[in-house]
Protein backbone atom coordinates (compact mmCIF):
# COMPACT_ATOMS: atom_id res chain seq x y z
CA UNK A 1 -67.11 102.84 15.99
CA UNK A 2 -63.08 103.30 15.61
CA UNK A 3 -61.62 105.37 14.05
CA UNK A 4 -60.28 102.96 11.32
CA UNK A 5 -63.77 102.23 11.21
CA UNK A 6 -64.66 105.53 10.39
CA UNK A 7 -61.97 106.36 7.60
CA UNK A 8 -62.37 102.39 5.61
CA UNK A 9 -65.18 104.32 3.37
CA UNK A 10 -63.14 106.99 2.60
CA UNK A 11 -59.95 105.45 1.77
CA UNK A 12 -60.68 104.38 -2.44
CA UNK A 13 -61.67 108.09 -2.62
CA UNK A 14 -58.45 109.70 -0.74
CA UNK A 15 -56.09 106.74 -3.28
CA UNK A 16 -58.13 108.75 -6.25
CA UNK A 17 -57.19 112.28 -4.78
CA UNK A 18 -53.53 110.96 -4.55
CA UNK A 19 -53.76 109.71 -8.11
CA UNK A 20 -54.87 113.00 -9.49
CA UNK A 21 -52.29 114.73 -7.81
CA UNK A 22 -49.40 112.88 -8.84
CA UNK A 23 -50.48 111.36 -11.79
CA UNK A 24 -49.54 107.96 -9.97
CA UNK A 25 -51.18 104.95 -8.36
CA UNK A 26 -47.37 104.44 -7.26
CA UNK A 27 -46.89 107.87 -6.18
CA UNK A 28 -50.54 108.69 -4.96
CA UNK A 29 -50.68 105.34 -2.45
CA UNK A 30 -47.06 106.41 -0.91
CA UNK A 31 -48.91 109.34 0.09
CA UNK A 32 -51.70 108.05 1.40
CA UNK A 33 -50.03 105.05 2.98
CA UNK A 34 -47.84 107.52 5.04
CA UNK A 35 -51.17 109.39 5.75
CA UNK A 36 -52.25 106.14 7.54
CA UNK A 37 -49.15 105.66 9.24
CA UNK A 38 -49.11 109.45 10.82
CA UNK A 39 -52.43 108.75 12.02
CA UNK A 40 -51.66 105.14 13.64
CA UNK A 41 -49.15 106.70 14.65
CA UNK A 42 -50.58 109.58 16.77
CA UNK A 43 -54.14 108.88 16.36
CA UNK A 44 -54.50 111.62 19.54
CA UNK A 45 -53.70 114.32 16.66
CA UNK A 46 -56.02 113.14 14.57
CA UNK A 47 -58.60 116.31 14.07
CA UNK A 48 -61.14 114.80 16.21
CA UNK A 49 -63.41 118.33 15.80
CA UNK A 50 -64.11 117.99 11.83
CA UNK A 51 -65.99 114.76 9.96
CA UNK A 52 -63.79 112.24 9.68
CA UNK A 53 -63.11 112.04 5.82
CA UNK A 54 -62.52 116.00 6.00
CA UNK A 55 -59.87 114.94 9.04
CA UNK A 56 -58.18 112.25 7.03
CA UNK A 57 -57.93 114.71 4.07
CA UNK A 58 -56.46 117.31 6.18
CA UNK A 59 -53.43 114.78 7.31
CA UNK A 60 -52.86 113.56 4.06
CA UNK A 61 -52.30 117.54 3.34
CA UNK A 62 -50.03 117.79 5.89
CA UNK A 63 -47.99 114.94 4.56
CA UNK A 64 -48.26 116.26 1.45
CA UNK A 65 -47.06 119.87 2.03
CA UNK A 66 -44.29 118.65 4.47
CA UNK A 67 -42.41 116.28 2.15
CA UNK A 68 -42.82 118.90 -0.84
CA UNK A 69 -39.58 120.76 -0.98
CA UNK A 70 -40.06 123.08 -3.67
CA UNK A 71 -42.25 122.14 -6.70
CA UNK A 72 -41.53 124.98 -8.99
CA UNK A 73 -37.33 123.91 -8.07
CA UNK A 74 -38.45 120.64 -9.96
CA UNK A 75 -38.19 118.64 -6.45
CA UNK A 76 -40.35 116.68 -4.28
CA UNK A 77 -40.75 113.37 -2.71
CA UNK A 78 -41.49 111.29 -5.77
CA UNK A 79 -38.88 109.43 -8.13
CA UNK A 80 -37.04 112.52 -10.25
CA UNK A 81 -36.94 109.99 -13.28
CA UNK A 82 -40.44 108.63 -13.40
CA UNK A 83 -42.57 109.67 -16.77
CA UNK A 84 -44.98 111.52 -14.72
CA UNK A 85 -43.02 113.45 -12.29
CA UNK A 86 -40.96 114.94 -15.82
CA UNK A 87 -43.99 116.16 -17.36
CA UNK A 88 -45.48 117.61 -13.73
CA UNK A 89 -42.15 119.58 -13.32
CA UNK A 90 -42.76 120.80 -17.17
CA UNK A 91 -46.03 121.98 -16.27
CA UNK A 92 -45.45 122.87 -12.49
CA UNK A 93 -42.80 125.55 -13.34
CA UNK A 94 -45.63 127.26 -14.97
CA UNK A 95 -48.60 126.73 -12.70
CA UNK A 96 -48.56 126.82 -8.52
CA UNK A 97 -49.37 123.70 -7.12
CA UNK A 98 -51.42 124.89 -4.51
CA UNK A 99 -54.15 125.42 -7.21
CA UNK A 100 -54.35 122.63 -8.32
CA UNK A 101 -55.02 121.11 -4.95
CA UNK A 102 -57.98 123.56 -5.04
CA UNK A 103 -59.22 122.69 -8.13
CA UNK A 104 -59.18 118.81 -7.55
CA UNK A 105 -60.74 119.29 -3.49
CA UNK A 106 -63.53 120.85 -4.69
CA UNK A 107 -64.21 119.82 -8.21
CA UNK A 108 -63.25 116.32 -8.05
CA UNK A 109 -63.90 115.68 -4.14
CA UNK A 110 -66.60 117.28 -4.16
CA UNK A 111 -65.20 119.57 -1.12
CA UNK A 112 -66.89 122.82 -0.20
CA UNK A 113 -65.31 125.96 -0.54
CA UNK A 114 -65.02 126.41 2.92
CA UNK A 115 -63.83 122.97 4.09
CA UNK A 116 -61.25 123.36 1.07
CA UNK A 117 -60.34 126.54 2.57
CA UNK A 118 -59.63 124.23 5.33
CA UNK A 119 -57.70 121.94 3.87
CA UNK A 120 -55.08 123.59 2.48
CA UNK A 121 -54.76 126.72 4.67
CA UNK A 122 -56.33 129.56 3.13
CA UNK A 123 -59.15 132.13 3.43
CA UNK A 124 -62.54 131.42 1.81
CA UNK A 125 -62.12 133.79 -0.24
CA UNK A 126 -58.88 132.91 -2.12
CA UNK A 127 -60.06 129.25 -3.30
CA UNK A 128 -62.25 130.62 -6.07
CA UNK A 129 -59.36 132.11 -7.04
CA UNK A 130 -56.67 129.58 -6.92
CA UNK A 131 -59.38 126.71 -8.86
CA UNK A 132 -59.92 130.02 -11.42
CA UNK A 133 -56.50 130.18 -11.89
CA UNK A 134 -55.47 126.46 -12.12
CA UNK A 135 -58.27 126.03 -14.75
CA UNK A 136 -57.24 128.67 -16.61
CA UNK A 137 -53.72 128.05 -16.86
CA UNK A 138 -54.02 123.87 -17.60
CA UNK A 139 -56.29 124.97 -19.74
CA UNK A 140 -53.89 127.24 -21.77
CA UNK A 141 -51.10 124.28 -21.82
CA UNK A 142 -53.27 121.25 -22.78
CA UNK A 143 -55.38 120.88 -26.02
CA UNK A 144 -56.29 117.84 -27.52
CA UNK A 145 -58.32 115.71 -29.87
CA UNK A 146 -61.18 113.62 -27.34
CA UNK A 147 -62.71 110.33 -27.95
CA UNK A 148 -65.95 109.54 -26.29
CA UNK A 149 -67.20 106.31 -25.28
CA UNK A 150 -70.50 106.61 -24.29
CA UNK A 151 -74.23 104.63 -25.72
CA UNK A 152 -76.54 107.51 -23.23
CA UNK A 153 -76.62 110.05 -26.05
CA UNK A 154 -77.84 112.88 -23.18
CA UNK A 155 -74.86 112.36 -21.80
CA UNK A 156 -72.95 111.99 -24.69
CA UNK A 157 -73.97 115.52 -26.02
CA UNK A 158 -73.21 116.90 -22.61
CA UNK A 159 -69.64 115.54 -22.28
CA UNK A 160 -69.47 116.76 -26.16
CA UNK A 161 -70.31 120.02 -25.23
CA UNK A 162 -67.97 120.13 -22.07
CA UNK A 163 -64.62 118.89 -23.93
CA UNK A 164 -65.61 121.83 -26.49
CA UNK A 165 -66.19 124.66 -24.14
CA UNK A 166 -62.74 123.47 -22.64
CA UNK A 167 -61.20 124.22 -26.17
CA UNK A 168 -60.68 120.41 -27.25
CA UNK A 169 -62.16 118.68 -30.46
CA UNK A 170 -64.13 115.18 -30.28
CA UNK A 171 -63.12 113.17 -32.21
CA UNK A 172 -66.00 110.87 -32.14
CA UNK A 173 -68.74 109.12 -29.96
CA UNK A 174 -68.53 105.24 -29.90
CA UNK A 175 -71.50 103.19 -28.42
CA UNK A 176 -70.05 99.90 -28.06
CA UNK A 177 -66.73 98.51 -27.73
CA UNK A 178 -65.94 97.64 -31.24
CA UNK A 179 -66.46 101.28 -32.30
CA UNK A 180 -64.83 102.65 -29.51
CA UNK A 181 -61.85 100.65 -30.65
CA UNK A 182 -62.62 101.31 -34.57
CA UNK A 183 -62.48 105.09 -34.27
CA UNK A 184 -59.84 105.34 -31.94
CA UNK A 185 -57.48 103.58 -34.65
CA UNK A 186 -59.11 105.70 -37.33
CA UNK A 187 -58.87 108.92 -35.53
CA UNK A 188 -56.06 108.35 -32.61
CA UNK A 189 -57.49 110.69 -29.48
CA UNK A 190 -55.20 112.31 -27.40
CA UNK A 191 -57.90 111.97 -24.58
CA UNK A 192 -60.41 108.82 -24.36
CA UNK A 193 -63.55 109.97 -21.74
CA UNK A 194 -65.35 105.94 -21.19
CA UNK A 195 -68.37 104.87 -19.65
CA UNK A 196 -68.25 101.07 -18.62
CA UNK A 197 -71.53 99.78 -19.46
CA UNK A 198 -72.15 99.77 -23.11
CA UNK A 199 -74.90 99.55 -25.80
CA UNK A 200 -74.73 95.91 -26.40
CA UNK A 201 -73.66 94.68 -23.31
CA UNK A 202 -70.42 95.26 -24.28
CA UNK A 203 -67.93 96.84 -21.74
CA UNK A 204 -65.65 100.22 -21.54
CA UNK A 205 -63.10 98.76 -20.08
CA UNK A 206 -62.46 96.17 -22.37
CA UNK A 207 -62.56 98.91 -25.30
CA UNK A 208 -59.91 100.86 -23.35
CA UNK A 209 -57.73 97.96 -22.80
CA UNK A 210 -58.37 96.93 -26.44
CA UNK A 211 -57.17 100.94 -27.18
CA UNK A 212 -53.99 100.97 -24.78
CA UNK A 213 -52.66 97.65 -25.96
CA UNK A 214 -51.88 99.69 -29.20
CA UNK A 215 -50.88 103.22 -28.14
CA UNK A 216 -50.67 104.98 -24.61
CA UNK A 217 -53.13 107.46 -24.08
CA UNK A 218 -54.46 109.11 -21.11
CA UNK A 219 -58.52 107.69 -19.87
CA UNK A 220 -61.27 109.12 -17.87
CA UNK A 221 -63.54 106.72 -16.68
CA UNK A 222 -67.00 108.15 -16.04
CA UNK A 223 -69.42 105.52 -15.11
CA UNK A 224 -72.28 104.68 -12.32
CA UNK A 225 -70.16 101.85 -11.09
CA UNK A 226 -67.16 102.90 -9.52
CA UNK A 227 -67.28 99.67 -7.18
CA UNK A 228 -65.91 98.24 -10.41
CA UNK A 229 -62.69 99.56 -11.24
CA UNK A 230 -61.90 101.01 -7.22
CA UNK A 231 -61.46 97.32 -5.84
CA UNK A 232 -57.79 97.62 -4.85
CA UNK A 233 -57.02 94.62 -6.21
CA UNK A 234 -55.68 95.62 -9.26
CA UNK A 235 -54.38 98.96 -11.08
CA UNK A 236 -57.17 101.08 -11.09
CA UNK A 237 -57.50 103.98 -13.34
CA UNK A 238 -55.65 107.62 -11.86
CA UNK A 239 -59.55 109.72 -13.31
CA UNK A 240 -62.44 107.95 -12.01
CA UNK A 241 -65.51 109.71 -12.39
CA UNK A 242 -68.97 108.82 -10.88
CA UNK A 243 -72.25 109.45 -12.33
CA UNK A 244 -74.30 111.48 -12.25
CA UNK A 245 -71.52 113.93 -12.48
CA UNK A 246 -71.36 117.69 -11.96
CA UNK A 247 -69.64 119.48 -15.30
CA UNK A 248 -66.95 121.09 -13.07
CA UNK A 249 -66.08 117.71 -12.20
CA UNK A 250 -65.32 116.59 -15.36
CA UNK A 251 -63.24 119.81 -16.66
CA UNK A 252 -61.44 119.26 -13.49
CA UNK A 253 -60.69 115.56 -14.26
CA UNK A 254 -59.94 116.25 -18.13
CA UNK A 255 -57.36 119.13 -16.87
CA UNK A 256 -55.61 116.97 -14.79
CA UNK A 257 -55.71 114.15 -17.44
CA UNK A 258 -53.95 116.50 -19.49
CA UNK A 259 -51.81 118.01 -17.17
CA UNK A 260 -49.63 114.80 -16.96
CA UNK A 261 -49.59 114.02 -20.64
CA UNK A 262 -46.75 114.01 -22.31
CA UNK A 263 -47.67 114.64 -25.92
CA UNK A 264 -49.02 118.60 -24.62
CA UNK A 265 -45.91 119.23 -22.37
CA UNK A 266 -44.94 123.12 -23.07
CA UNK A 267 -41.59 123.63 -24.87
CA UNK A 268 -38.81 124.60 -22.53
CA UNK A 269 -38.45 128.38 -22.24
């Protein structure tokens, strides 16, 4: 099998890393299109002694890290007038970025703590403590009101009980698309969390589209269908969550969520 082979299944995954981290499908497939090109373009330096999604990971972190100048200086590779890369330097003066890569590898990714150790260059030990830290501080930034769009009420009460213990109010729990849409223009969210499959047939996506054609707000799509939304046809959403999901997954993905919103950017010092 080649190499290209190898990496095609890994590739919708790596775009939804990139997204996370930049808060752009723009921004995140720059990245990961010059990951591809590095690698075409010296495949021999490819890491051929790791599994091949932990390789491609590793070059897109080398990309990464060498076209970051410095983060907490407000630059970087992306465009300095773009929505998202004003609110990251907001928040970035006040959190490392190297954190945050921690916290996304292994609560989003799904990385260990060892190959995310990897990754980005550490010792084991200090990744604990870099995802404790980047928790903590988003955490202290962001708080906001939560919509939840969800007709499994197990997993309803769960994500309920997750958005709490992050310090955020619900705002509601809509079953179907037409109360998804009902509450969030009773009760405007500052944070929608959607399945796609709904109680009556009725779909999540459509309720979120419904929802963003009258006032931006950031969405976390949790659902068992990912196929769905990462086609690369299309935009696809920057927080895509697959069930089942582990609850450090979803913290993660609300953080980040958060992170890049503008409505909880901290007041200039």
């Amino acid at each position: 099998m080649s190499l290209g082979q190898q990496l095609a299944p890994h590739l919708p995954f790596l775009r939804r890393y990139g997204r996370a981290l930049t808060g752009s499908q723009t921004e995140g497939d720059r990245y990961v299109r010059a990951t591809l090109e590095a690698i075409v373009a010296a495949p021999d330096q490819f890491p051929r002694d790791v599994d091949p999604r932990l390789g491609l990971y590793r070059t897109f972190q080398a990309i990464w890290g060498s076209t970051q100048i410095d983060e907490h200086d407000g630059g970087d590779l992306s465009a300095q007038g773009s929505d998202q890369e004003a609110i990251a330097r907001a928040r970035l003066a006040r959190i490392a970025p190297l954190s945050r890569q921690a916290l996304l590898l292994t609560a989003m990714e799904g990385f260990t703590v060892e190959d995310t150790a990897y990754l980005i260059n550490v010792d084991t030990p200090e990744v604990d403590a870099l995802v404790a830290d980047a928790l903590a501080e988003i955490e202290q930034q962001t708080r906001a009101r939560v919509l939840v769009i969800e007709d499994e009420p197990i997993i309803a009460m769960d994500l309920e009980t997750i958005v709490r213990d992050l310090g955020h109010e619900v705002t509601g729990v809509a079953v179907t698309r037409d109360e998804a849409v009902a509450l969030a223009m009773e009760d405007r969210p500052g944070l929608v969390l959607a399945d796609i499959q709904l109680a009556d047939d009725s779909s999540g996506i459509d309720a979120v589209k419904d929802i963003l054609a009258q006032f931006n707000v950031p969405v976390i799509f949790i659902t068992a269908f990912p196929e769905r939304l990462l086609t690369g046809e299309r935009p696809e959403p920057t927080f895509l969550i697959t069930k089942p999901f582990q609850r450090s997954t979803v913290k993660a993905a609300i953080s980040q969520a958060l992170f890049f919103d503008q409505s909880t950017v901290p007041a200039a010092a």
